[in-house]
Protein backbone atom coordinates (compact mmCIF):
# COMPACT_ATOMS: atom_id res chain seq x y z
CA UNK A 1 121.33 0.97 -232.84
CA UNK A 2 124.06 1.06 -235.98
CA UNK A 3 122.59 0.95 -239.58
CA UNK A 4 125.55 0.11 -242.17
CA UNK A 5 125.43 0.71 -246.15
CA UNK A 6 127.07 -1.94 -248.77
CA UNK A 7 129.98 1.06 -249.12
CA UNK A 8 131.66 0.16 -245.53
CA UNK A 9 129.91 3.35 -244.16
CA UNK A 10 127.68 3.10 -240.74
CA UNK A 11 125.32 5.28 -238.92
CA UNK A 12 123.70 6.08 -235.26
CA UNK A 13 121.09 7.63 -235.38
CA UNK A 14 119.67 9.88 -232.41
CA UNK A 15 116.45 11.26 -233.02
CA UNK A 16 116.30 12.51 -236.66
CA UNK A 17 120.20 13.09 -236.87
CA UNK A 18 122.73 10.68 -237.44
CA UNK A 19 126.54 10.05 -236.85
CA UNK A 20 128.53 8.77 -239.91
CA UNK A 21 131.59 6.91 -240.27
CA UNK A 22 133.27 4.12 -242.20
CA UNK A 23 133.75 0.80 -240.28
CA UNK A 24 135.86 -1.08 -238.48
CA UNK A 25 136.36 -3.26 -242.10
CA UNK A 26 136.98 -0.54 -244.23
CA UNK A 27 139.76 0.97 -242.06
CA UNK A 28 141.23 -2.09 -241.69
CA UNK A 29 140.85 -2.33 -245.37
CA UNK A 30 142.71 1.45 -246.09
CA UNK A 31 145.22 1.12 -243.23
CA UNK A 32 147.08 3.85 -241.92
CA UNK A 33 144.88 6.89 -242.97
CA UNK A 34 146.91 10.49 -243.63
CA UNK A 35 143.99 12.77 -244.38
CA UNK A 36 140.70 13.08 -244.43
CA UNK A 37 138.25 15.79 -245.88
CA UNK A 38 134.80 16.51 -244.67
CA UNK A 39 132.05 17.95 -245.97
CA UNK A 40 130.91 21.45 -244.75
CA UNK A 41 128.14 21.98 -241.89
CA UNK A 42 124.71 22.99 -244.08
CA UNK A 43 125.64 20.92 -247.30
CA UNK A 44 123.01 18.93 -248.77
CA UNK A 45 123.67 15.68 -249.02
CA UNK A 46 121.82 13.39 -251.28
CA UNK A 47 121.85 9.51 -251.03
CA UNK A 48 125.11 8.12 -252.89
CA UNK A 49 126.84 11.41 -253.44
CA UNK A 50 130.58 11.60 -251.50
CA UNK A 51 130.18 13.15 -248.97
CA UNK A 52 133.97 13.19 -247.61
CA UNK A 53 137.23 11.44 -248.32
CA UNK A 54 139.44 9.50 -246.22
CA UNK A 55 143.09 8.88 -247.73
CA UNK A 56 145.39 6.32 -247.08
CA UNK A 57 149.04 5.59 -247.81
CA UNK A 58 147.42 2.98 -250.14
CA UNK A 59 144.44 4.76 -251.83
CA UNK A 60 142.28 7.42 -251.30
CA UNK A 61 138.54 6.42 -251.10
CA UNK A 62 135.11 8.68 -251.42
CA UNK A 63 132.81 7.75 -248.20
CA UNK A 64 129.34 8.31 -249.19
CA UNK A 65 126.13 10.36 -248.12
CA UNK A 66 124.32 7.22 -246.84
CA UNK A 67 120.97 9.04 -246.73
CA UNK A 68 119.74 12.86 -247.82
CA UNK A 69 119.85 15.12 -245.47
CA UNK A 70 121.60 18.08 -244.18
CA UNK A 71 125.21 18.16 -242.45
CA UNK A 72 124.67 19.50 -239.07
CA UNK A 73 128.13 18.91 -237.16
CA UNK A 74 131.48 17.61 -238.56
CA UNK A 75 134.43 15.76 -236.21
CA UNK A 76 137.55 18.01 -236.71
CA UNK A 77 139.30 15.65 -234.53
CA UNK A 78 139.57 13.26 -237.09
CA UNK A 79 141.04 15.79 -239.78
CA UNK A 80 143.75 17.02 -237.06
CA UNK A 81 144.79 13.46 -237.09
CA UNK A 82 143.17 10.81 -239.05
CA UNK A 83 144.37 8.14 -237.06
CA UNK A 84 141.95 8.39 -234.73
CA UNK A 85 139.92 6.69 -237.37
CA UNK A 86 142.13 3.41 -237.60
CA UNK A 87 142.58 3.50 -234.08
CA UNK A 88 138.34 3.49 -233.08
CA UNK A 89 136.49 3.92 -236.56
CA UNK A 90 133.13 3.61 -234.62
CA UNK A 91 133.54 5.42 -231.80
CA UNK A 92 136.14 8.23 -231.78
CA UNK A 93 137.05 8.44 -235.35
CA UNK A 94 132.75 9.49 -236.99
CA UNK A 95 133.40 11.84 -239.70
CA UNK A 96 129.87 13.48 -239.37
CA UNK A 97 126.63 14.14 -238.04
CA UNK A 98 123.60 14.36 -240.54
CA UNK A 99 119.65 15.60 -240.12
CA UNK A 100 117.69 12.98 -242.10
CA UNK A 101 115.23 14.15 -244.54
CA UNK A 102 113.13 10.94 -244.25
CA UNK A 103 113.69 9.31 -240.66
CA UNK A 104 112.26 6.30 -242.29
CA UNK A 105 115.47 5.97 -244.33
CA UNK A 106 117.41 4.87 -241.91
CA UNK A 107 115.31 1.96 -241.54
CA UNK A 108 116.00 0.53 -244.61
CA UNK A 109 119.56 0.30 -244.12
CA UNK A 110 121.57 -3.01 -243.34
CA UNK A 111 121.69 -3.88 -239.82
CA UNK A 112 124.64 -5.40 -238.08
CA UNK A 113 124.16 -9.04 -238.95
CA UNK A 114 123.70 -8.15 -242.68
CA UNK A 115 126.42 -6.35 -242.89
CA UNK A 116 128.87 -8.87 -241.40
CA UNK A 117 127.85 -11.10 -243.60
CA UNK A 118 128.81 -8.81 -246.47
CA UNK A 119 131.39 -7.81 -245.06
CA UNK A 120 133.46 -11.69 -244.69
């Protein structure tokens, strides 16, 4: 089950960690991306803080910390070659893996159908 956040950013959770990414609408909406920075493994993330950065030949663009918790895994993949973002932005392309501090946040987090909605 995905949880998404009003900033394009969307989440998997397994057990009390969860994978982060942008989605499919914001990479459409950054096109071809040329580098990305993530944040460290052990940072402390706190709700609304960047957490990483994902630039474009457009515009570079913050992606933020969609709950607190603590970075426990990062994708280098996607900062060998950020295209593997455009090309599968939830799949391939997560930037991050996070331990929640509240499992309940997650819950309170768009689902799929809300976020669509924002997202037309």
């Amino acid at each position: 089950m995905k949880r998404f956040t009003e900033d394009h950013e969307w989440l998997a959770l397994d057990g009390d960690v969860a994978t982060v990414g942008i989605t499919s609408f914001a990479a459409e909406q950054l096109g071809d991306l040329v580098f990305v920075e993530l944040p460290k493994v052990g940072a402390a993330l706190k709700k609304a803080e960047a957490a990483a950065v994902v630039e474009s030949v457009k515009a570079a663009s913050d992606v933020y910390a969609p709950v607190d918790g603590e970075v426990t895994e990062v994708n280098d993949a996607v900062v060998a070659d950020p295209t593997v973002i455009s090309a599968d932005p939830e799949g391939a392309g997560w930037l991050y893996r996070i331990r929640l501090a509240d499992p309940a946040a997650f819950e309170s987090l768009m689902d799929e159908a809300a976020y669509a909605a924002l997202a037309k």
